[in-house]
PDB file of N, CA and C in Angstrom:
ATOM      1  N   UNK A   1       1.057   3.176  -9.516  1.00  0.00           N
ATOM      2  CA  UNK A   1       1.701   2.454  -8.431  1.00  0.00           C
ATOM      3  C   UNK A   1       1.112   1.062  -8.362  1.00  0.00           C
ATOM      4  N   UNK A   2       2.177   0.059  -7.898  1.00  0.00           N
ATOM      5  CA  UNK A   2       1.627  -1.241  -7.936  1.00  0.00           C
ATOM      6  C   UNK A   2       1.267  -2.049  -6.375  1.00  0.00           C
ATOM      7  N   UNK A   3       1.043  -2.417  -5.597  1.00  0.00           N
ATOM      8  CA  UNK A   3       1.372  -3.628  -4.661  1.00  0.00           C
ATOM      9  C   UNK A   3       2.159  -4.493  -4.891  1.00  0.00           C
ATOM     10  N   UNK A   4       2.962  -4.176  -3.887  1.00  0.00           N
ATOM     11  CA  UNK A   4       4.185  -5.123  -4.197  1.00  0.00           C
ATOM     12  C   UNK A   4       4.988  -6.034  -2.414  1.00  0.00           C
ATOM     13  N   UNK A   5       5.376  -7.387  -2.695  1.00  0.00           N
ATOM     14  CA  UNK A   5       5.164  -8.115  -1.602  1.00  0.00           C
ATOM     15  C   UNK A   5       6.374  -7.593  -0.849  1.00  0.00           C
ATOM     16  N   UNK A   6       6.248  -8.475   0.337  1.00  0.00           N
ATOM     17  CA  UNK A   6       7.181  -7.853   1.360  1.00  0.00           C
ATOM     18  C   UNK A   6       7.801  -8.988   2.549  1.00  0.00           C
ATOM     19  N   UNK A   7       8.993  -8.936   2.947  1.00  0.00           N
ATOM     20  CA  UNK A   7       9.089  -9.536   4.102  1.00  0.00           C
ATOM     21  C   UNK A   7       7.722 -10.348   5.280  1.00  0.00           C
ATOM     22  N   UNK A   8       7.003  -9.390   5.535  1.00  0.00           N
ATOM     23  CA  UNK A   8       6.368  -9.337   6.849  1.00  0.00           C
ATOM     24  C   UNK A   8       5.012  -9.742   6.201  1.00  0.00           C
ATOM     25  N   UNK A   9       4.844  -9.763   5.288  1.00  0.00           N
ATOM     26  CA  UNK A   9       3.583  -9.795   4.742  1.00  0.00           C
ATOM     27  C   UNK A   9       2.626 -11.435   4.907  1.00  0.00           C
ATOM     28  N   UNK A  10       1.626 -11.153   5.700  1.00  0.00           N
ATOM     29  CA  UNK A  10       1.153 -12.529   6.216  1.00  0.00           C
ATOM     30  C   UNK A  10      -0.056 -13.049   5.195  1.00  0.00           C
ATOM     31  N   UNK A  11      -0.976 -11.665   4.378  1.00  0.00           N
ATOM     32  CA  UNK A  11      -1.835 -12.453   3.777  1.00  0.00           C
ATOM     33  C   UNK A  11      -2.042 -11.421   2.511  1.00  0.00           C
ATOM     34  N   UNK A  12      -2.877 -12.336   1.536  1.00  0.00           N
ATOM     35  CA  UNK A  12      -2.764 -11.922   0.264  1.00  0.00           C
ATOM     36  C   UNK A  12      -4.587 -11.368   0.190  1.00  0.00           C
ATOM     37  N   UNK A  13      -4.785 -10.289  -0.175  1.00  0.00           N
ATOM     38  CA  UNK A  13      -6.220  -9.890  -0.273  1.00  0.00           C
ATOM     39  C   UNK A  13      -6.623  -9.769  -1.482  1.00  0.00           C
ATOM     40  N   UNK A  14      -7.847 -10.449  -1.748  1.00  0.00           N
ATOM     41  CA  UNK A  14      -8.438 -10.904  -3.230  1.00  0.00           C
ATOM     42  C   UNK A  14      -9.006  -9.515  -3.248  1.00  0.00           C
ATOM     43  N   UNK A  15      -9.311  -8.797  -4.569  1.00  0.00           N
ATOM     44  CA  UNK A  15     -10.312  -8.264  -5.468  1.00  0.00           C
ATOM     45  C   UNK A  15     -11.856  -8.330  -5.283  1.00  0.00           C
ATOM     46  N   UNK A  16     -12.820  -8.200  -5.486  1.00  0.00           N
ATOM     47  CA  UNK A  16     -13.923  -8.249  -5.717  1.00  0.00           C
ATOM     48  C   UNK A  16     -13.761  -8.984  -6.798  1.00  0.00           C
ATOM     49  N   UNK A  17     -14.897  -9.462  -7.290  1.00  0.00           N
ATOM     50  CA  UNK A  17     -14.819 -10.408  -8.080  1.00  0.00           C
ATOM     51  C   UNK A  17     -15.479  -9.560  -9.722  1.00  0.00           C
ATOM     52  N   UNK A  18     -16.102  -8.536  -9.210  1.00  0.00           N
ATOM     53  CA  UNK A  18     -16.546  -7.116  -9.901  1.00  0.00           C
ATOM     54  C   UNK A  18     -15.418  -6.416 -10.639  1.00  0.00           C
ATOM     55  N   UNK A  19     -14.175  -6.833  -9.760  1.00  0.00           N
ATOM     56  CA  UNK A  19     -12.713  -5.825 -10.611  1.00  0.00           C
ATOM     57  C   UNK A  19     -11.886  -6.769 -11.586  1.00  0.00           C
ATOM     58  N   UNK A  20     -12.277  -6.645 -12.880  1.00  0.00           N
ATOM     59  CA  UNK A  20     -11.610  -7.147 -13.962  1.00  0.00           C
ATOM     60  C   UNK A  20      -9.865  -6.832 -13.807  1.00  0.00           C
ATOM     61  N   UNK A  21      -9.504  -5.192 -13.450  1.00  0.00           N
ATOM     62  CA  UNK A  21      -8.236  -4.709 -13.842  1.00  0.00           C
ATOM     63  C   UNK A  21      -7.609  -4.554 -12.018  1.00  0.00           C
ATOM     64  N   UNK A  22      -8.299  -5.353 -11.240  1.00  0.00           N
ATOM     65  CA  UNK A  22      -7.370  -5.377  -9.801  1.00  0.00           C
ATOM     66  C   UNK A  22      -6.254  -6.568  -9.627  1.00  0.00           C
ATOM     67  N   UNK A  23      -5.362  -6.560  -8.967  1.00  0.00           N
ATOM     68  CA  UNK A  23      -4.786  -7.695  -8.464  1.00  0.00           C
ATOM     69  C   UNK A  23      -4.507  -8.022  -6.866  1.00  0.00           C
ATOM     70  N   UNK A  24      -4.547  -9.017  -6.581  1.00  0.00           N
ATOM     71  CA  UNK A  24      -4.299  -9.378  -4.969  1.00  0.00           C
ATOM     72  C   UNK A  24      -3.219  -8.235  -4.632  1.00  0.00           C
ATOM     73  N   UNK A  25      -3.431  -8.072  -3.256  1.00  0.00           N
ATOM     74  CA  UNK A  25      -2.650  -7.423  -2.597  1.00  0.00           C
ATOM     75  C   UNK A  25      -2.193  -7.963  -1.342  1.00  0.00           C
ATOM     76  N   UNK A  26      -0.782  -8.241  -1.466  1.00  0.00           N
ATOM     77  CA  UNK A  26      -0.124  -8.259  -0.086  1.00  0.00           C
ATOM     78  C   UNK A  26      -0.006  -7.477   0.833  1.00  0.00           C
ATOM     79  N   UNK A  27      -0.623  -7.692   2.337  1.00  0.00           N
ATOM     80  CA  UNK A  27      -0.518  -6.615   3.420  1.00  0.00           C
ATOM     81  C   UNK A  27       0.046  -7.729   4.468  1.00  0.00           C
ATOM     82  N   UNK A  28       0.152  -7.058   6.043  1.00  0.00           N
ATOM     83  CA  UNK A  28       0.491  -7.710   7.088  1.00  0.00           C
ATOM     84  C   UNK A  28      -0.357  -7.484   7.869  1.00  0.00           C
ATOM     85  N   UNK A  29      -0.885  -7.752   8.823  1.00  0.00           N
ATOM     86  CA  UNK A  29      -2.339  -7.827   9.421  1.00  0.00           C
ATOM     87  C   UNK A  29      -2.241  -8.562  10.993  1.00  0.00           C
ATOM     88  N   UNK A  30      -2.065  -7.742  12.028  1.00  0.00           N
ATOM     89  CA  UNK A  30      -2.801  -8.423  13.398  1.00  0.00           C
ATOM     90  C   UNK A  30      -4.283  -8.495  13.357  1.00  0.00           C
ATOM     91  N   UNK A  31      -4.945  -8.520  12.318  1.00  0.00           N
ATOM     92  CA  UNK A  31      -6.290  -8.697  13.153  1.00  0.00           C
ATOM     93  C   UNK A  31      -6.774  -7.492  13.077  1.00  0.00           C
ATOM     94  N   UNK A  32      -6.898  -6.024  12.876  1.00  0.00           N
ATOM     95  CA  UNK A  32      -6.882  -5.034  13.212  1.00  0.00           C
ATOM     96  C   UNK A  32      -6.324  -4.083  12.224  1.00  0.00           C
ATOM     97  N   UNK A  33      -4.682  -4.447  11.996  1.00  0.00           N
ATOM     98  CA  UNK A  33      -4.174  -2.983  11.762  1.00  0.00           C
ATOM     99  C   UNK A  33      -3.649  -3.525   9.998  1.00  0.00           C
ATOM    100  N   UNK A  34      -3.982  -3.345   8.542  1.00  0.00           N
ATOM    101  CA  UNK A  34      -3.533  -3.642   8.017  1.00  0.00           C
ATOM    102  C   UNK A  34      -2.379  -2.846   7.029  1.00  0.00           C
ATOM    103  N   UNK A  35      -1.356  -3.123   6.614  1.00  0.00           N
ATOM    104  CA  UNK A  35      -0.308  -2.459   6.233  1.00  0.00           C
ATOM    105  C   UNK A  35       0.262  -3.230   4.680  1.00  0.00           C
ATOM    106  N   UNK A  36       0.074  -2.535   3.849  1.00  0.00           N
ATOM    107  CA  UNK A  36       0.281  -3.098   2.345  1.00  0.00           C
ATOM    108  C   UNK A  36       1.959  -2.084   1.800  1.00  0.00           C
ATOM    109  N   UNK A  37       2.258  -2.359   0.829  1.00  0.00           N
ATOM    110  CA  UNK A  37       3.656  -1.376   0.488  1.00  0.00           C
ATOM    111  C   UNK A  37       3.262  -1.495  -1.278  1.00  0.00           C
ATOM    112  N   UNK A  38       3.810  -0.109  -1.958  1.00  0.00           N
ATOM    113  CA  UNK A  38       3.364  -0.032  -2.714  1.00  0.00           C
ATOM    114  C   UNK A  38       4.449   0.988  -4.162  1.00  0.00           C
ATOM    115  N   UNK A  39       5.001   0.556  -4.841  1.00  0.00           N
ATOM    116  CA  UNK A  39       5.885   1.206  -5.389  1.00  0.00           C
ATOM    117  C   UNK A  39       5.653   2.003  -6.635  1.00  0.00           C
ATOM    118  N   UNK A  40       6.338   3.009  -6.684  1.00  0.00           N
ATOM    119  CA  UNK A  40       5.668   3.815  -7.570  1.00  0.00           C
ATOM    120  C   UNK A  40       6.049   3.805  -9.400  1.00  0.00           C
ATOM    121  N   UNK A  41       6.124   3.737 -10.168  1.00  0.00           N
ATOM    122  CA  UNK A  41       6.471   3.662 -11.158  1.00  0.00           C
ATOM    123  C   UNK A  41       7.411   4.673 -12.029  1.00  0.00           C
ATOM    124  N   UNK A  42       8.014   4.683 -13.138  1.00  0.00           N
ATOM    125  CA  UNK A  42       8.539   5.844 -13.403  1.00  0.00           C
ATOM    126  C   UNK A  42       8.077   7.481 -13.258  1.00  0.00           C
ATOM    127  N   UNK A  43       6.471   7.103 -13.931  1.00  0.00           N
ATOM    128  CA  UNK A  43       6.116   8.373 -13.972  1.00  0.00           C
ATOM    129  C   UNK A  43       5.051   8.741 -12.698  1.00  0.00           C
ATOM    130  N   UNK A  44       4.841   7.896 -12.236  1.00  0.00           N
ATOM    131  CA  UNK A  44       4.277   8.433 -10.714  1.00  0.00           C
ATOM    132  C   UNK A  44       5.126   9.037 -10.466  1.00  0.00           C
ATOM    133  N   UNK A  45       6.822   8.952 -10.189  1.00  0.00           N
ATOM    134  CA  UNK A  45       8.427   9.478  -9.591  1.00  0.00           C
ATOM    135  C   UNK A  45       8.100  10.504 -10.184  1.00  0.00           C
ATOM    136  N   UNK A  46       7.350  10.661 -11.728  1.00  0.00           N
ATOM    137  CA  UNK A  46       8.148  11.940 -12.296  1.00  0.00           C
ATOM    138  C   UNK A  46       6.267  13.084 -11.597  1.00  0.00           C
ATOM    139  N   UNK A  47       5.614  12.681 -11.684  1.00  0.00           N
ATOM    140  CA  UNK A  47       4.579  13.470 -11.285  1.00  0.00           C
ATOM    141  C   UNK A  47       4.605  13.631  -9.919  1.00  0.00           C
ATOM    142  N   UNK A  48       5.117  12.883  -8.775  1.00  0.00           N
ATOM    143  CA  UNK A  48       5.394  13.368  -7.731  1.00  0.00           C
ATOM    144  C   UNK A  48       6.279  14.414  -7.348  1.00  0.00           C
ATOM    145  N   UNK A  49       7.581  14.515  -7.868  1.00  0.00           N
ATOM    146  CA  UNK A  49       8.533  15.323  -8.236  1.00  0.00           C
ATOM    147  C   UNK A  49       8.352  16.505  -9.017  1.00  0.00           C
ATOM    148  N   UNK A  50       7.116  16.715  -9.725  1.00  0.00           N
ATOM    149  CA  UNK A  50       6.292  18.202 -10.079  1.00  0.00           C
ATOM    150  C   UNK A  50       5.487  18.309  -8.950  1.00  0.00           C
ATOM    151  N   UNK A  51       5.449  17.871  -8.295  1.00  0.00           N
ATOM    152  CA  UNK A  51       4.437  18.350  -6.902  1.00  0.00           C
ATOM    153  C   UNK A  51       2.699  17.616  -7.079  1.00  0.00           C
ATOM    154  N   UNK A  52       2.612  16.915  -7.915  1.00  0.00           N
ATOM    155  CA  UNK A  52       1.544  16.225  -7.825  1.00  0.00           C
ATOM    156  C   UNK A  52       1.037  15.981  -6.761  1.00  0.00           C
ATOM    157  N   UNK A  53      -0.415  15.754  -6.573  1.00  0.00           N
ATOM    158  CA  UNK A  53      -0.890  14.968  -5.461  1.00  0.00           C
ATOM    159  C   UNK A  53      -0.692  13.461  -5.889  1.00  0.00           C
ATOM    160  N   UNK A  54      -0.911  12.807  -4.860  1.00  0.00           N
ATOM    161  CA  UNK A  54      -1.092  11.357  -4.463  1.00  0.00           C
ATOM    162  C   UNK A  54      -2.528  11.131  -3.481  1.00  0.00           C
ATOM    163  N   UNK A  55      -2.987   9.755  -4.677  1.00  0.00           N
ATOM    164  CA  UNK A  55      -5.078  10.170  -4.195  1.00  0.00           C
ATOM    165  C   UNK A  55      -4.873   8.859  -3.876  1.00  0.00           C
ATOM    166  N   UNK A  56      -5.681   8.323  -2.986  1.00  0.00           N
ATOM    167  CA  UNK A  56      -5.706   7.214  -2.082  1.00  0.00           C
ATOM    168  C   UNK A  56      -7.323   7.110  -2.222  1.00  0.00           C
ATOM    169  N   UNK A  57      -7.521   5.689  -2.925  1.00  0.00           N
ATOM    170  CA  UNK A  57      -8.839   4.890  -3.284  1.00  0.00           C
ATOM    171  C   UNK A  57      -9.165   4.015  -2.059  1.00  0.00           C
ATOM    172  N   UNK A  58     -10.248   4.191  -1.404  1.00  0.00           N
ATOM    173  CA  UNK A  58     -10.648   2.804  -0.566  1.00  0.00           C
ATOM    174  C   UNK A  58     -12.500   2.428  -1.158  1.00  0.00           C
ATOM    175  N   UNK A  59     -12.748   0.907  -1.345  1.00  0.00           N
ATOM    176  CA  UNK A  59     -13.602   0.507  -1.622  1.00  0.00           C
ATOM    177  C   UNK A  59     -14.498   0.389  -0.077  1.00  0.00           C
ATOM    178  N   UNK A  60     -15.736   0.710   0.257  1.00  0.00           N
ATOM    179  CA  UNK A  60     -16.437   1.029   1.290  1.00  0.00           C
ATOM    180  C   UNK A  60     -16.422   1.943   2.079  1.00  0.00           C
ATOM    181  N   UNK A  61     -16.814   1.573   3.293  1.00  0.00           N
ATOM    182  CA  UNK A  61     -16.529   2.760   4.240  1.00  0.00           C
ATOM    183  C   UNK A  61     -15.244   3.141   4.239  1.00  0.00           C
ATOM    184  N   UNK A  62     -14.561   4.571   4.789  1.00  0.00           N
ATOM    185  CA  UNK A  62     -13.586   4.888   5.040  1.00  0.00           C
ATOM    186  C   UNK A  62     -12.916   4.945   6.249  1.00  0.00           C
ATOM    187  N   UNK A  63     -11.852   3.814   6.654  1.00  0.00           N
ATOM    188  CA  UNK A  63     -11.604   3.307   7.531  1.00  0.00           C
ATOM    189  C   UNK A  63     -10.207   4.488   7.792  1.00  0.00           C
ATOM    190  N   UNK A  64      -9.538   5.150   9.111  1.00  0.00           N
ATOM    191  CA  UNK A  64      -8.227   5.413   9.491  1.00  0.00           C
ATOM    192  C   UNK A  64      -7.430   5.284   8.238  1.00  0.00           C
ATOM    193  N   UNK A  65      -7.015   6.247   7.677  1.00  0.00           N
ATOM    194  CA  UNK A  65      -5.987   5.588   7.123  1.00  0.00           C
ATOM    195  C   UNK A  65      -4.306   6.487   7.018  1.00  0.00           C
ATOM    196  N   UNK A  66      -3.429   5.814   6.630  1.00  0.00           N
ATOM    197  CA  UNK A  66      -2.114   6.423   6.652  1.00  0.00           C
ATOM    198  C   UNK A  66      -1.166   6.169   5.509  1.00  0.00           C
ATOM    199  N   UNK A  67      -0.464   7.576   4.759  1.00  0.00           N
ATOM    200  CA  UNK A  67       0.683   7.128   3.682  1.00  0.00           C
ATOM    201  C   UNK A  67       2.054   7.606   4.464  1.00  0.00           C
ATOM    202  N   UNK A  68       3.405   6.426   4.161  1.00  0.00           N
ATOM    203  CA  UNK A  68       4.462   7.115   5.326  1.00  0.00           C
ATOM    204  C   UNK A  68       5.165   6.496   4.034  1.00  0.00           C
ATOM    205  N   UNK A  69       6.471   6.710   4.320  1.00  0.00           N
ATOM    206  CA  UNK A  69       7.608   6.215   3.192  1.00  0.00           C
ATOM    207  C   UNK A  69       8.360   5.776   3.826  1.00  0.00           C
ATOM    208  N   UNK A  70       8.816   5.889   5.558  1.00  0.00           N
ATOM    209  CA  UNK A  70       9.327   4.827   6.518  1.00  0.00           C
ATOM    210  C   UNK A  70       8.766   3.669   6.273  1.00  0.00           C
ATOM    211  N   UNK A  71       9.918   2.622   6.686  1.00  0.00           N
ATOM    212  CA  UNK A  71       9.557   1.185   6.859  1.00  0.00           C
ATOM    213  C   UNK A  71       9.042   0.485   8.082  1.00  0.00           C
ATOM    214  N   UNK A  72       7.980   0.698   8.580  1.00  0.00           N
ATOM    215  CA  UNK A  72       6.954   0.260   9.762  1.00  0.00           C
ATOM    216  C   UNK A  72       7.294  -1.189  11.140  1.00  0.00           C
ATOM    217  N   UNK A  73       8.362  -1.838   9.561  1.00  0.00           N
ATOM    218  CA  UNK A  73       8.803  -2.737  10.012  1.00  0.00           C
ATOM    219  C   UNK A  73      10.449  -3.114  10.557  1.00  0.00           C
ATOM    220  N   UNK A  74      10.780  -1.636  10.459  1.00  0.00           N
ATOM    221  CA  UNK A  74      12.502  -1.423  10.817  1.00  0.00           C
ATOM    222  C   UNK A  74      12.238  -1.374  12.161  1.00  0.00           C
ATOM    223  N   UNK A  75      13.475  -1.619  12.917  1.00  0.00           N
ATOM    224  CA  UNK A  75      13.116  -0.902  14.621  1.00  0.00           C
ATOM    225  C   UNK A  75      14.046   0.113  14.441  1.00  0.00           C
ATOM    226  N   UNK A  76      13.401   1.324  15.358  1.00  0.00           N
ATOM    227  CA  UNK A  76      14.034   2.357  15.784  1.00  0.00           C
ATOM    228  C   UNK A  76      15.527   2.488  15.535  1.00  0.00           C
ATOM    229  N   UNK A  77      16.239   1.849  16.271  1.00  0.00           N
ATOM    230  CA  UNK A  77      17.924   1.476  16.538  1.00  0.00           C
ATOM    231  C   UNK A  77      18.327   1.678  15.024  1.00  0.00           C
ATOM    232  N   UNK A  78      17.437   0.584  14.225  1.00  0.00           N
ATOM    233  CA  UNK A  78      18.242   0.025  13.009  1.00  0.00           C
ATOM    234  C   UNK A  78      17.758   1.535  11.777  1.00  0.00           C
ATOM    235  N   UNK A  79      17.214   2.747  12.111  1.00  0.00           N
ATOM    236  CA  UNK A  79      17.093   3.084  11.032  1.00  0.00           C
ATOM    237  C   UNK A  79      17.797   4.423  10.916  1.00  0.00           C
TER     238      UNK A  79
END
């Protein structure tokens, strides 16, 4: 899966300077709550679709976190 940009997306988050094979990531961010989008590739589709798990990496502490496939940024009405 890649990071991939978005409408709403206010800032771009650098790498460590340690990660040769990372790239910036676009999220949206009050201050607080950050929200990135992330698409999956052919065969992620096809290993999800055998029932694979999906593993979620965070560098440091482990902060709250959440995977949804809704769009965060639709309103209610419109979805």
């Amino acid at each position: 899966m890649r990071p991939t940009n978005f409408p709403e997306s206010n800032v771009n988050m650098q790498p460590p300077a340690s990660m040769d094979d990372c790239t910036p990531m676009p999220v949206y961010t009050d201050g607080t709550l950050f929200v990135s989008r992330w698409m999956p590739n052919r065969e992620d589709l096809d290993a999800l679709s055998r029932g694979e798990p999906l593993w979620l990496f965070v560098w440091g502490a482990q902060p709250p976190v959440a995977l949804e496939t809704e769009n965060p940024f639709t309103k209610p009405q419109e979805r």
